[in-house]
Protein backbone atom coordinates (compact mmCIF):
# COMPACT_ATOMS: atom_id res chain seq x y z
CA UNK A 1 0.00 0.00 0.00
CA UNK A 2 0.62 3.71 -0.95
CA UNK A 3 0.19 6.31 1.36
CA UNK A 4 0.96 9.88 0.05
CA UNK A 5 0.76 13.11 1.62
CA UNK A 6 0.20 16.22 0.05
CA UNK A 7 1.50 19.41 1.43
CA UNK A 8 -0.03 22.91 1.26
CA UNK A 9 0.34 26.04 -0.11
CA UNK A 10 4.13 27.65 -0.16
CA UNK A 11 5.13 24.35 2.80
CA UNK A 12 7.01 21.49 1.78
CA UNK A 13 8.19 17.67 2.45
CA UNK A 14 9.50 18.63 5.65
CA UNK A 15 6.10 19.98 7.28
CA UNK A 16 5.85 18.94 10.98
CA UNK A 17 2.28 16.98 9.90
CA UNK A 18 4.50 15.35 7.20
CA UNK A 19 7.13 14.41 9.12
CA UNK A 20 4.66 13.18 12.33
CA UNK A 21 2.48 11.23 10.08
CA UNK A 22 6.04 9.37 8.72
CA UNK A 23 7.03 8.35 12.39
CA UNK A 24 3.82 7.42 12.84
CA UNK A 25 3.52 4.96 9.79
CA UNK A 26 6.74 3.39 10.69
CA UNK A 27 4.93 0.83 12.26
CA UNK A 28 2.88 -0.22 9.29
CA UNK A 29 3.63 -1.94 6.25
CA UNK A 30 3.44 1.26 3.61
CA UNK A 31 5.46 3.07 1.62
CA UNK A 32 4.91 6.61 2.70
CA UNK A 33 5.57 8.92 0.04
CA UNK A 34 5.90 12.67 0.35
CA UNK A 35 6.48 14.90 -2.59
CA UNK A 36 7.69 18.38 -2.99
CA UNK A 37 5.25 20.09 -4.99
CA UNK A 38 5.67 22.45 -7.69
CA UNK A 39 4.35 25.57 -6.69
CA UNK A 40 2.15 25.67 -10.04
CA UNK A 41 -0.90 23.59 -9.55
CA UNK A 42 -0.79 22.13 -13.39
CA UNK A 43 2.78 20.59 -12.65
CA UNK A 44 1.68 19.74 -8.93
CA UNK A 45 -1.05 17.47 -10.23
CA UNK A 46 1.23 15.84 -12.76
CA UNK A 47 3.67 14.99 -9.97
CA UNK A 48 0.82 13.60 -8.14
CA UNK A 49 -0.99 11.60 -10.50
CA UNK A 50 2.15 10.20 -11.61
CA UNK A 51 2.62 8.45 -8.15
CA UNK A 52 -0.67 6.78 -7.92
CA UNK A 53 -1.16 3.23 -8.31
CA UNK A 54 -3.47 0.23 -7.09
CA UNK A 55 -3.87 0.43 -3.48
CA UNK A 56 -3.00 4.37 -2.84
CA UNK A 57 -4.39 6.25 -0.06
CA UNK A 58 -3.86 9.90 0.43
CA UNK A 59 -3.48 12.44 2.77
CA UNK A 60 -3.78 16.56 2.50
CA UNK A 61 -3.30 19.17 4.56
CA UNK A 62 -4.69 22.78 3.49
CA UNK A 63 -4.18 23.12 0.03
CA UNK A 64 -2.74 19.91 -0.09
CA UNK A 65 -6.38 18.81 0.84
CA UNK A 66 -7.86 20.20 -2.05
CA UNK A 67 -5.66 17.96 -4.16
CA UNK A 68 -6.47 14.95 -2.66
CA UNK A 69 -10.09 15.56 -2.47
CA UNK A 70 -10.34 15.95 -6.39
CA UNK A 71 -7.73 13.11 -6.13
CA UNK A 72 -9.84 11.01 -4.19
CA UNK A 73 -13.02 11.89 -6.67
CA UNK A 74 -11.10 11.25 -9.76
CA UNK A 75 -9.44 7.80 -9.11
CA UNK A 76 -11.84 6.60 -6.23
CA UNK A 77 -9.27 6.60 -3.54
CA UNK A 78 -10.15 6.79 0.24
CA UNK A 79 -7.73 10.40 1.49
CA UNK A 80 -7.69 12.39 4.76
CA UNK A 81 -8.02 15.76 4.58
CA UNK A 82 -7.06 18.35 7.00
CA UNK A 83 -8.06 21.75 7.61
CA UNK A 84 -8.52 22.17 3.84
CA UNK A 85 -8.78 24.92 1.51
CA UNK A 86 -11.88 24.37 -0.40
CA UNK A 87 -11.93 26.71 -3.05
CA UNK A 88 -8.22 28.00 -3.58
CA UNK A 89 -8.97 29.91 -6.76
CA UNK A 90 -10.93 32.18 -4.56
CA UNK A 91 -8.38 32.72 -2.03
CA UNK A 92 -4.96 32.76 -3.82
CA UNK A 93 -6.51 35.66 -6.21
CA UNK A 94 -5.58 37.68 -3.08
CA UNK A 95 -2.16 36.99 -3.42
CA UNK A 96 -1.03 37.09 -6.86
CA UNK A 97 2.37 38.42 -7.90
CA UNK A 98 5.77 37.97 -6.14
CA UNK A 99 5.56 34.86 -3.51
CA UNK A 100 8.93 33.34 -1.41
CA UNK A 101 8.46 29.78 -0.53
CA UNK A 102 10.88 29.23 2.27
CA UNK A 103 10.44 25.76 2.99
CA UNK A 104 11.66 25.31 -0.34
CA UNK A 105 13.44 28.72 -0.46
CA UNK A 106 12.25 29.50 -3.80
CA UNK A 107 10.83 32.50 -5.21
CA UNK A 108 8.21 32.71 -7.66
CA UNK A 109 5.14 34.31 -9.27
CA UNK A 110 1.97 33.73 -8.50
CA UNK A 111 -0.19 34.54 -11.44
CA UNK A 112 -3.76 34.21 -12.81
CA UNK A 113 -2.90 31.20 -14.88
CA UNK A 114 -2.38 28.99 -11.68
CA UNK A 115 -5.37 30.31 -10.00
CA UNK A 116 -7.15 29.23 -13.11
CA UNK A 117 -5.71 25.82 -13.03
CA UNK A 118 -6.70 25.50 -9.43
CA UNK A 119 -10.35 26.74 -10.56
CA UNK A 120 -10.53 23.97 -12.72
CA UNK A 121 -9.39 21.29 -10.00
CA UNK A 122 -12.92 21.93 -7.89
CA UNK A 123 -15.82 19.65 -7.64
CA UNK A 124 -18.84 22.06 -6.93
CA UNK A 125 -19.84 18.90 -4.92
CA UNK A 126 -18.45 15.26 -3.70
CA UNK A 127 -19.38 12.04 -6.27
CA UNK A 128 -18.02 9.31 -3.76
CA UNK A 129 -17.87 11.45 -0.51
CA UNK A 130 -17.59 8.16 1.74
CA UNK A 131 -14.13 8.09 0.52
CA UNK A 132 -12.89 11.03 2.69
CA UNK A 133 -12.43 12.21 6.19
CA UNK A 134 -12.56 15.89 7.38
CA UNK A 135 -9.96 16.81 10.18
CA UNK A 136 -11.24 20.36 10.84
CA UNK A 137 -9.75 22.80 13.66
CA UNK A 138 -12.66 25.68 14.04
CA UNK A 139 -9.72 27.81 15.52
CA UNK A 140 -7.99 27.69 12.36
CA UNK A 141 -6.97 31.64 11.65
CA UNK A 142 -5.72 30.76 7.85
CA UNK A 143 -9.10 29.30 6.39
CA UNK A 144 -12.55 29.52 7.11
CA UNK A 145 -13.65 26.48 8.67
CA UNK A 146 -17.07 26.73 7.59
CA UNK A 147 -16.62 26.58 4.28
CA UNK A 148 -14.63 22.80 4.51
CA UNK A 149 -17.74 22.12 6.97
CA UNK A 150 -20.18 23.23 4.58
CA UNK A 151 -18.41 21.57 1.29
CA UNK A 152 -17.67 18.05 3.09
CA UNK A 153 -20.92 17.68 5.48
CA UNK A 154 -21.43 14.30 3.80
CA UNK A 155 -18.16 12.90 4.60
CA UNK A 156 -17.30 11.65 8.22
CA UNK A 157 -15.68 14.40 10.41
CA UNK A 158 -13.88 14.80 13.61
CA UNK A 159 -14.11 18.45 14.20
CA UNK A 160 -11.93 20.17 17.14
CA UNK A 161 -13.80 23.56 18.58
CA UNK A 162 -10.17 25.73 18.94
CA UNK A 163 -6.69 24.84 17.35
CA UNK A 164 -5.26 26.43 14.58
CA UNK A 165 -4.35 26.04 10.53
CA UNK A 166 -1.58 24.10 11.92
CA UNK A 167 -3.88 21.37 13.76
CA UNK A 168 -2.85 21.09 16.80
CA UNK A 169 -2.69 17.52 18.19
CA UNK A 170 -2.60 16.41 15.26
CA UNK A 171 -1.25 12.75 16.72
CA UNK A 172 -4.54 12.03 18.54
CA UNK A 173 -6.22 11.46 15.51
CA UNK A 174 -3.18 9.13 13.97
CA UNK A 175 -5.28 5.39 14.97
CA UNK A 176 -8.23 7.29 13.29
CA UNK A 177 -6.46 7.94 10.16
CA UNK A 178 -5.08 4.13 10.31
CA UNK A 179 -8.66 3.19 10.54
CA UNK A 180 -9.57 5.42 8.36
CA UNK A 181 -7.36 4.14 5.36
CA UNK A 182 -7.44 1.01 6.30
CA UNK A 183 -3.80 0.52 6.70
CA UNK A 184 -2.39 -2.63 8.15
């Protein structure tokens, strides 16, 4: 079994949740796979769809949610999302021109071509939504929680009343995930 994560917007492969959810899956047979996305969502997606195969499970954190929520859609996999964005195109358009990544420390331009591409990624609603599960901080000061409440009320949910975009405690919910994915 595959399990990939999916980092969010201007983060990387190092990302405390990435790196937490590795430990944790050290104790299961998986090959954990976490990529360091292309800050262009066209050339994110290729990178992403290139590493699926049979038996893949995913999991996304912010904008890395997004992706694996039309992931999930598009090739029926089962993905854990957390504290996603759920319209990006909406709330990148705030921040186009000069952006500094420094997880990856590299700059680059946000322009209306990727927010486009992103545009293009969004389901206006879930075809399979029994394939994900919503981790959702309502103290999250980065997103507005009720819009992933809203978009994913069909899925199963384990909602937190504080936290933050980060998700704090994120390990608590680790056997739930497991279970989740089914991951032996």
């Amino acid at each position: 079994m595959r399990v990939i994560y999916i980092h969010g917007f201007n983060s990387s492969e190092q990302s405390y949740k990435a790196q937490a959810m590795r430990e944790w899956l050290k104790g299961f047979d998986v090959e954990y796979v976490v990529p360091r996305l292309h800050y262009d969502p066209r050339l994110a997606m290729m990178q992403l769809e290139q590493l699926i195969e049979p038996n893949t499970k995913l999991i996304g954190s912010s904008l890395g949610g997004f992706y694996a929520t039309y992931l999930s859609q598009r090739y029926h996999l089962d993905c854990v999302v957390i504290n996603p964005v759920v319209r990006p195109s909406e709330l990148l358009k705030g921040f186009l021109g000069p952006q500094y990544n420094p997880y990856q420390d590299c700059h680059y331009k946000l322009d209306i071509e990727h927010v486009t591409a992103l545009d293009k990624l969004y389901l206006p609603a879930l075809p399979e939504p029994w394939r994900v599960l919503l981790l959702q901080q309502m103290g999250d000061e980065v997103l507005p929680y009720q819009a992933a409440l809203n978009y994913y009320q069909t899925t199963q949910q384990y909602i937190d009343f504080q936290g933050d975009h980060s998700f704090q405690g994120l390990q608590r919910y680790f056997p739930a995930i497991v279970k989740f994915l089914k991951i032996t």
